[in-house]
Protein backbone atom coordinates (compact mmCIF):
# COMPACT_ATOMS: atom_id res chain seq x y z
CA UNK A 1 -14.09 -54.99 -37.18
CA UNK A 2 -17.66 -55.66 -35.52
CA UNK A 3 -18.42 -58.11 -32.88
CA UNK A 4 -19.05 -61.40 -33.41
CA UNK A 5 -22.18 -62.27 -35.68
CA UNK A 6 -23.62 -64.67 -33.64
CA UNK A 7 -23.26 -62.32 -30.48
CA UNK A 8 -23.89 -59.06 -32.39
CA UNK A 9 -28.05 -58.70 -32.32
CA UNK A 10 -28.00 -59.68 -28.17
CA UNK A 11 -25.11 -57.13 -27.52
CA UNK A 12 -26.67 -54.42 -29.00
CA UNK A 13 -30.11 -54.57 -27.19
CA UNK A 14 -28.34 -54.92 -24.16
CA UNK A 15 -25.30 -51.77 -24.69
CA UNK A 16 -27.56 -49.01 -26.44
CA UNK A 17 -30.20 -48.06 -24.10
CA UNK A 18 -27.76 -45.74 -22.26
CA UNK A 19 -27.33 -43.88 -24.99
CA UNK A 20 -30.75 -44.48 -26.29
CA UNK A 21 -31.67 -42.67 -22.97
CA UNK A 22 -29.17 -39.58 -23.56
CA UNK A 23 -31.02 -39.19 -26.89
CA UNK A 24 -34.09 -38.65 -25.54
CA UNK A 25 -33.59 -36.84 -22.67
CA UNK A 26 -32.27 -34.19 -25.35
CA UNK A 27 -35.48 -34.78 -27.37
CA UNK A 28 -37.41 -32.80 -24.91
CA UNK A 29 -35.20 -29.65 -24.48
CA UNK A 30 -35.07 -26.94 -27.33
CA UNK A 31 -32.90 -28.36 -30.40
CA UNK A 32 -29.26 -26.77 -29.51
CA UNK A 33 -28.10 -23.97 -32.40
CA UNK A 34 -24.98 -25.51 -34.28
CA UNK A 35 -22.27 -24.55 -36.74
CA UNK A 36 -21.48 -27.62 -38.76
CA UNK A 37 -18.01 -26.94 -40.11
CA UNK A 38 -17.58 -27.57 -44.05
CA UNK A 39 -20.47 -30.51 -44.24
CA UNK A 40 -19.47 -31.35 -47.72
CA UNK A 41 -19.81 -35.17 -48.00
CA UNK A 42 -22.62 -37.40 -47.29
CA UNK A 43 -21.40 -38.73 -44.01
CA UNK A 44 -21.11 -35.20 -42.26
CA UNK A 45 -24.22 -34.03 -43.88
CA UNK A 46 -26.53 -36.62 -42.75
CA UNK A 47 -24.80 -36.71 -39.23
CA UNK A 48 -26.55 -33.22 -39.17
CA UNK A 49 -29.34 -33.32 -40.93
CA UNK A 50 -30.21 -36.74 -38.43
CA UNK A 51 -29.48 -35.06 -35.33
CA UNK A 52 -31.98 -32.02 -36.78
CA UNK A 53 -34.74 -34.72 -37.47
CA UNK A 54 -34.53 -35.80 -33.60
CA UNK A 55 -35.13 -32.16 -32.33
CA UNK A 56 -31.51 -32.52 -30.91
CA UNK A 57 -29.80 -29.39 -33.01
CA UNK A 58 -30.85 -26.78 -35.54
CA UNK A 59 -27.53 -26.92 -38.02
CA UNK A 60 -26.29 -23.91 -39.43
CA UNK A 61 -24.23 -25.29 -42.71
CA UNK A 62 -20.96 -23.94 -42.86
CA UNK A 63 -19.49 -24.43 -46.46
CA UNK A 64 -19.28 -24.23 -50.53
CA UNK A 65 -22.74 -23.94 -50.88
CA UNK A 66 -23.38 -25.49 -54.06
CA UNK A 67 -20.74 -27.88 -52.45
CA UNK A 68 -23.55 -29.03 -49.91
CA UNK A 69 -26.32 -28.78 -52.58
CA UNK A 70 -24.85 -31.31 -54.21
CA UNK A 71 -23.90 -33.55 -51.67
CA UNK A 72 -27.57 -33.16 -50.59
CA UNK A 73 -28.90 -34.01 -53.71
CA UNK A 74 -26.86 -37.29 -54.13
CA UNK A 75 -27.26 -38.43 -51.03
CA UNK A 76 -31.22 -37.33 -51.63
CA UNK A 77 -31.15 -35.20 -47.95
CA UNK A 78 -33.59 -32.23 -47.63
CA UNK A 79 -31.20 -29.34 -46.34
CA UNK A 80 -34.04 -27.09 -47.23
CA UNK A 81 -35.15 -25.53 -43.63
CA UNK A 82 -31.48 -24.92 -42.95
CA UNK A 83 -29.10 -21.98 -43.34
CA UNK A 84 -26.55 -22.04 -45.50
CA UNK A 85 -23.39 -19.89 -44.86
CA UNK A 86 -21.07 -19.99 -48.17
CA UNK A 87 -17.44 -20.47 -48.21
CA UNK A 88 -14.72 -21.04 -50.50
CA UNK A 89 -12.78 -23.23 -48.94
CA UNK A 90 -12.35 -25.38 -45.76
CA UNK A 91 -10.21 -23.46 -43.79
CA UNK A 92 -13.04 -20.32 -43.92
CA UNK A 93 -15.44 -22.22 -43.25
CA UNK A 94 -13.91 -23.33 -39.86
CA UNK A 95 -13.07 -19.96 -39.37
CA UNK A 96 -16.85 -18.98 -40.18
CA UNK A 97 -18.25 -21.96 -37.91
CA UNK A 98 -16.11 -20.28 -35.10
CA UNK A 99 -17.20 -16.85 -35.90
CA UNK A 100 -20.74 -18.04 -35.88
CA UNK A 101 -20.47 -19.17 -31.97
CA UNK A 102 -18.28 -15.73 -31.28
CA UNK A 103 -21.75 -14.19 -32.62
CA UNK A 104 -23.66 -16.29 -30.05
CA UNK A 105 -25.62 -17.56 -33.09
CA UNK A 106 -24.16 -20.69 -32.06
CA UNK A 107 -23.95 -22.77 -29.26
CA UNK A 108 -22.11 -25.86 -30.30
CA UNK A 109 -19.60 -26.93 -32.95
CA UNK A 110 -19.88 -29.61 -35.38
CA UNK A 111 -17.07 -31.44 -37.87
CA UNK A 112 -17.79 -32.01 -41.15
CA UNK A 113 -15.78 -33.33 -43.46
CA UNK A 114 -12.80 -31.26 -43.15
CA UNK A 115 -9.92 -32.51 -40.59
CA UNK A 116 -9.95 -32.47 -36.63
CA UNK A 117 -6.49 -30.49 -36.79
CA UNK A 118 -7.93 -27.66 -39.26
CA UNK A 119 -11.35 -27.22 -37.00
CA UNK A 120 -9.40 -26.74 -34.19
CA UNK A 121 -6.88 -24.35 -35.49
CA UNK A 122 -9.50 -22.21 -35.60
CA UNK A 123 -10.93 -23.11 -32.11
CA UNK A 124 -7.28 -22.06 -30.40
CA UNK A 125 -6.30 -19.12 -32.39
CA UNK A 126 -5.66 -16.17 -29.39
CA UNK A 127 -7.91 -13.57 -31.03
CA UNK A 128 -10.76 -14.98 -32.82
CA UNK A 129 -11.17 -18.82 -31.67
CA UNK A 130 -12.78 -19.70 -28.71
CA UNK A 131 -10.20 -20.11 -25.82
CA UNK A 132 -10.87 -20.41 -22.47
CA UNK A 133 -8.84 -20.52 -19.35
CA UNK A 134 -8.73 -23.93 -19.62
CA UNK A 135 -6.54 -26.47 -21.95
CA UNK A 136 -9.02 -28.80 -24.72
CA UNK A 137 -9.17 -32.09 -23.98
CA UNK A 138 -11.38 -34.76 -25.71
CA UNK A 139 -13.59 -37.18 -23.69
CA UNK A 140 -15.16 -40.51 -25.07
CA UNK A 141 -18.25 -41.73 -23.58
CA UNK A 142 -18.72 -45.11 -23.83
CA UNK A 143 -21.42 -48.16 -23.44
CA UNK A 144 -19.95 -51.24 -23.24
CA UNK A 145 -21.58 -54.43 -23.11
CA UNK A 146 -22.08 -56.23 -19.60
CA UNK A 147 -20.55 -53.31 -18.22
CA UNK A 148 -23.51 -51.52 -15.26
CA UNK A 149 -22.74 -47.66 -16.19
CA UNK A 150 -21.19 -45.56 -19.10
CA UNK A 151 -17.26 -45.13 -18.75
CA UNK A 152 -15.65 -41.83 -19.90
CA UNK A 153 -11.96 -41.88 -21.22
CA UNK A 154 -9.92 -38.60 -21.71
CA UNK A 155 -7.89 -38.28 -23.21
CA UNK A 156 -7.73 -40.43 -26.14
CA UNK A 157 -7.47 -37.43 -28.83
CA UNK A 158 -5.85 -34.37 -28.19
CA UNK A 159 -3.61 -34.31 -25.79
CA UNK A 160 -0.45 -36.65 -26.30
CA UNK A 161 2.34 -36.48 -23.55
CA UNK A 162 0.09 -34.40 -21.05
CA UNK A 163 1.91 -32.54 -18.03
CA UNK A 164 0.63 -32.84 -14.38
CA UNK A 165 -0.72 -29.21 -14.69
CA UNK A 166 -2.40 -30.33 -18.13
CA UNK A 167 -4.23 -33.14 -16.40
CA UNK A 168 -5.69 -30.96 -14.27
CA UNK A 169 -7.88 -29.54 -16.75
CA UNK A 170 -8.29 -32.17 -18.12
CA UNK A 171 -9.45 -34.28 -14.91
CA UNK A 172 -11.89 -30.93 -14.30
CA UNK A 173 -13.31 -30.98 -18.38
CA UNK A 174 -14.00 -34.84 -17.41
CA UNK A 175 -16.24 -33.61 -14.53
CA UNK A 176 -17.98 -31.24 -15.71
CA UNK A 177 -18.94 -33.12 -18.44
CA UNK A 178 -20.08 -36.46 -16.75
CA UNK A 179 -22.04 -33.97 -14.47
CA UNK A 180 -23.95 -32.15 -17.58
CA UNK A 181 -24.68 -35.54 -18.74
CA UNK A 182 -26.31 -36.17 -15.32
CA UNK A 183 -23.70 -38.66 -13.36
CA UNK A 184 -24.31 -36.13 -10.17
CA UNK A 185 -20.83 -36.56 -8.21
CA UNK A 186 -18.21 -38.37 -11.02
CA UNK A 187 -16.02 -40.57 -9.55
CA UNK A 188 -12.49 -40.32 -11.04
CA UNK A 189 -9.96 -43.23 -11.70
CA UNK A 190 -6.32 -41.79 -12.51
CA UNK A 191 -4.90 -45.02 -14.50
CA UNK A 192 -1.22 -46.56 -14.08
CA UNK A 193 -0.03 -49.38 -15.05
CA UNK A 194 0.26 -49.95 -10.90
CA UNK A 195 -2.00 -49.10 -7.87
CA UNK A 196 1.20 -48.31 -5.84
CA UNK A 197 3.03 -45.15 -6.13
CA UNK A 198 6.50 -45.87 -7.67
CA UNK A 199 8.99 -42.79 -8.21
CA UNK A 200 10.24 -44.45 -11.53
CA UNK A 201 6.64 -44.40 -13.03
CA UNK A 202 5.76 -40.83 -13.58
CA UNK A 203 2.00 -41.42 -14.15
CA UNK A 204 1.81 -42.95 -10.27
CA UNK A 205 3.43 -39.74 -8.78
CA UNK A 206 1.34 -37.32 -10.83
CA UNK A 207 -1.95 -39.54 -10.04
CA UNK A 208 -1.03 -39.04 -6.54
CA UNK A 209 -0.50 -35.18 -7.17
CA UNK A 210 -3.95 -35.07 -8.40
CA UNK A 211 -5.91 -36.89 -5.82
CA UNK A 212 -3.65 -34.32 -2.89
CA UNK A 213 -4.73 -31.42 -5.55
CA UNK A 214 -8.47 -32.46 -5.31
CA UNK A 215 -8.41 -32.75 -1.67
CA UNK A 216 -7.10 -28.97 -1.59
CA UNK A 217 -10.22 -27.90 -4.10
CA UNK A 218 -7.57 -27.25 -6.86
CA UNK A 219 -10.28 -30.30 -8.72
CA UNK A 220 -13.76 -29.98 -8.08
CA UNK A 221 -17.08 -31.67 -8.80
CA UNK A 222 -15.83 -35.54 -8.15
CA UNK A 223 -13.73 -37.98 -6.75
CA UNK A 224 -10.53 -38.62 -7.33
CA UNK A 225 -8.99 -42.21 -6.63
CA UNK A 226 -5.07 -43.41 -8.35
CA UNK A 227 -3.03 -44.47 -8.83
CA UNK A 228 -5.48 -47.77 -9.97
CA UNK A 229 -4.96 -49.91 -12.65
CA UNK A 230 -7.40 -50.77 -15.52
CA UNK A 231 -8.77 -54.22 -13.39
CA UNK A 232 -9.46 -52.43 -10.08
CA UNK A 233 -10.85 -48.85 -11.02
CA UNK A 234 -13.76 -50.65 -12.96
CA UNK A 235 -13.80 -54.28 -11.18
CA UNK A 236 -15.00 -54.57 -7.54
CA UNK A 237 -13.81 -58.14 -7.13
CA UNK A 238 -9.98 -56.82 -8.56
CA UNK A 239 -10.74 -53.69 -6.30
CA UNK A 240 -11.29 -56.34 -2.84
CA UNK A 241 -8.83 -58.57 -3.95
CA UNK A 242 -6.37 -55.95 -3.90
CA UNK A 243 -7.68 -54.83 -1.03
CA UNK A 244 -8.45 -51.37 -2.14
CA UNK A 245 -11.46 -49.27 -0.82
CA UNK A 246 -12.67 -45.96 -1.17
CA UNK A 247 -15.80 -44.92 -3.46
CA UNK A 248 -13.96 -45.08 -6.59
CA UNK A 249 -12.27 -48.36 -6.68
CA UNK A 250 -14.23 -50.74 -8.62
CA UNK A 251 -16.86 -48.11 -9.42
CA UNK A 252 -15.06 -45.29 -11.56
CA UNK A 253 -17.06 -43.24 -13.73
CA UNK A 254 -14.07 -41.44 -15.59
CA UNK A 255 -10.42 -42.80 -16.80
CA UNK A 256 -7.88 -40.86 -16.87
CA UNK A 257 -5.60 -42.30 -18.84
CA UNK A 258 -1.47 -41.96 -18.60
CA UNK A 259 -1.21 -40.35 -22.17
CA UNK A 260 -2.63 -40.32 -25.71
CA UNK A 261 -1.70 -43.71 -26.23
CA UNK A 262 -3.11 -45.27 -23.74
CA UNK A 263 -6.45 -43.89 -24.09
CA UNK A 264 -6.79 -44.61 -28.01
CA UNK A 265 -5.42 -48.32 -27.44
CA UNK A 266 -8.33 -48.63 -24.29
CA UNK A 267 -10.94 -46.36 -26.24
CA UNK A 268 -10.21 -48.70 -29.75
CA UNK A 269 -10.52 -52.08 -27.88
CA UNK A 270 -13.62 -51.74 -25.62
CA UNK A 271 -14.88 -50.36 -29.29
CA UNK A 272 -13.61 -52.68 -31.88
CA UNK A 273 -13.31 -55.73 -29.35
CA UNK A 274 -16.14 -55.33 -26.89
CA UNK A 275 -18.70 -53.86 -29.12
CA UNK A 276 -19.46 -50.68 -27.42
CA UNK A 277 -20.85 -47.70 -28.75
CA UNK A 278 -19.02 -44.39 -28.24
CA UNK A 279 -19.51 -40.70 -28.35
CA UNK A 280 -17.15 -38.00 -28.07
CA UNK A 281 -16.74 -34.34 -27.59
CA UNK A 282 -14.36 -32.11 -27.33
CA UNK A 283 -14.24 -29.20 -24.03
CA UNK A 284 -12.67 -26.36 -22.49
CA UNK A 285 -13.73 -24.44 -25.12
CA UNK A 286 -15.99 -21.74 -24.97
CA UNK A 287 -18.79 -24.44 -26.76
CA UNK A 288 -18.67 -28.22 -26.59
CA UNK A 289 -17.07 -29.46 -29.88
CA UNK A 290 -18.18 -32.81 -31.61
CA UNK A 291 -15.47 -34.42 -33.67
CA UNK A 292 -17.09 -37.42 -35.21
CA UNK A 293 -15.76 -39.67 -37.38
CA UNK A 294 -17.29 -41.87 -41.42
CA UNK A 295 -16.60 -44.84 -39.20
CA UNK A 296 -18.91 -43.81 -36.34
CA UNK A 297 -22.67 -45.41 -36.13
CA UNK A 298 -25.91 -43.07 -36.64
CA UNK A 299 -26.39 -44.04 -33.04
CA UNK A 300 -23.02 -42.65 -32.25
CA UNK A 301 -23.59 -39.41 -34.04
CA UNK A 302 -26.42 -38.68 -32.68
CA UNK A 303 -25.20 -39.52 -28.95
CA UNK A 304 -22.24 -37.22 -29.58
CA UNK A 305 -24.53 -34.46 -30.98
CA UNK A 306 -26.62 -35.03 -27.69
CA UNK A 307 -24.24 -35.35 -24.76
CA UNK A 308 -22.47 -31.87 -26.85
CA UNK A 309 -25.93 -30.31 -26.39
CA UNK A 310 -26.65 -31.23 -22.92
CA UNK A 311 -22.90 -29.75 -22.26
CA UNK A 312 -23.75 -26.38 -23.86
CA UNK A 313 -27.12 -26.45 -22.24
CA UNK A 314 -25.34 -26.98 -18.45
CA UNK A 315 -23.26 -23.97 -19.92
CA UNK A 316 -25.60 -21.61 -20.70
CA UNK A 317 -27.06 -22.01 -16.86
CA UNK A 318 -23.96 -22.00 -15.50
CA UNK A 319 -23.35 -18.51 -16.97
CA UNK A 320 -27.04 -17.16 -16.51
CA UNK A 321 -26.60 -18.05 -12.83
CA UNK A 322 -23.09 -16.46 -12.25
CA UNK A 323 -25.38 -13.41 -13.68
CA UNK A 324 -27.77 -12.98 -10.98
């Protein structure tokens, strides 16, 4: 489903700049080294060889090379400047892609056309993935029509029932990723179906937890606001009307959402209804992760490819500052 034809062409000068502006602040940094897992049909292939032609990644091809050859010769892509790694299979060549970043010959991880659930089997495993400390949770950027600033959802992905101790990380991922991605000091919505804290509604009481959490620097990097519903975390008029105040009320940057359900129903309608464009990534991994999608737009591939490489970027600093 696409937005209306008659509204389509004046929607989408007026929703893409944002993400026309993410692209080419990436443009003038130095293309981002990245394992593209199993690239074996033309959708996946041309996601990377796209994001190569705008300077925003140099793809290593992870796959059955002659696999790739011939998906590059149908689809009548030059793969020629790129590495090749040959596999048999899917499965090793998730586990190569992986490998690749544990060789720090990557610094980002890209789907092809082998499934979400397989790539990141190989992400979690406890000896050879790329675990951190911290859970993976998915984030959707998003730029919806009419709307003043990007909205981030997470998470809409991975996560499915999460715990309060899960949202934590996941609240933190959030922030550190609208930070790389240059929103300076995030502002945080935790969504409920209420603003009011009700002891029979279990995302209320843990939204409360995590606001009293960030206040004690267990969250860092943003604000946290919730519970708020949908209408007053991203409407100031809902926000007075309810007569809520604060800096995130009305304003949020980031939704939290209750559970997986929530977020895919909210990511799928501002998408599918609305018109916006979304990215996605995946974090708390030891590299940003983009899972994207045949459905998703070249403008939405190559936004996802970006936003992952300005993540990886903030992460390389990050870590050659915690060296001095």
């Amino acid at each position: 489903m696409s937005p209306h034809p008659a509204k389509a062409s004046a929607m989408s000068t007026q929703h893409c700049e944002a993400f026309q502006r993410l692209i080419a602040t990436v443009k003038g940094l130095p293309a981002t080294p990245t394992a593209v897992a199993h690239p074996c049909d033309e959708s996946s292939l041309a996601g990377a060889v796209d994001a190569a032609a705008q300077g925003i990644i140099t793809p290593i091809l992870v796959g059955p090379k002659r696999r790739i050859e011939a998906t590059a010769e149908k689809a009548k892509l030059d793969i020629s400047p790129f590495e090749i790694v040959d596999t048999e299979h899917s499965q090793q060549s998730a586990e190569k892609a992986v490998a690749l970043v544990r060789e720090a010959r990557a610094t980002m991880l890209m789907k092809g056309s082998l499934s979400s659930d397989e790539l990141l089997a190989a992400v979690v495993k406890r000896d050879t993935g790329l675990r951190t400390g911290r859970r993976l949770s998915h984030c959707f950027i998003m730029d919806v029509p009419n709307h003043p600033t990007v909205l981030v959802i997470t998470d809409a992905a991975i996560n499915i029932f999460p715990t309060l101790e899960e949202k934590v990380d996941i609240a933190q991922n959030a922030i550190d990723f609208a930070r790389a991605v240059g929103i300076t000091e995030p502002k945080v919505a935790i969504l409920s179906a209420t603003e009011k804290i009700n002891p029979k509604l279990q995302s209320t009481v843990e939204a409360a937890a995590l606001c009293k959490m960030a206040d004690r620097g267990q969250i860092t990097g943003g604000i946290l606001d919730g519970p708020l519903a949908l209408d007053n975390a991203i409407s100031p008029e809902a926000a007075r009307i309810k007569g809520l105040s604060g800096p995130v009320a009305g304003h949020a940057d980031i939704l939290l959402v209750p559970d997986l359900e929530a977020g895919n129903v909210l990511a799928k309608s501002l998408s599918f209804l609305m018109g916006a464009d979304t990215a996605g990534i995946v974090l708390g991994a030891r590299v940003p992760i983009t899972l994207t999608s045949r459905a998703d737009s070249v403008q939405s591939r190559l936004a996802s490819c970006a936003v992952a490489a300005l993540v990886a970027r903030r992460q390389i600093e990050t870590a050659a500052g915690a060296l001095k």
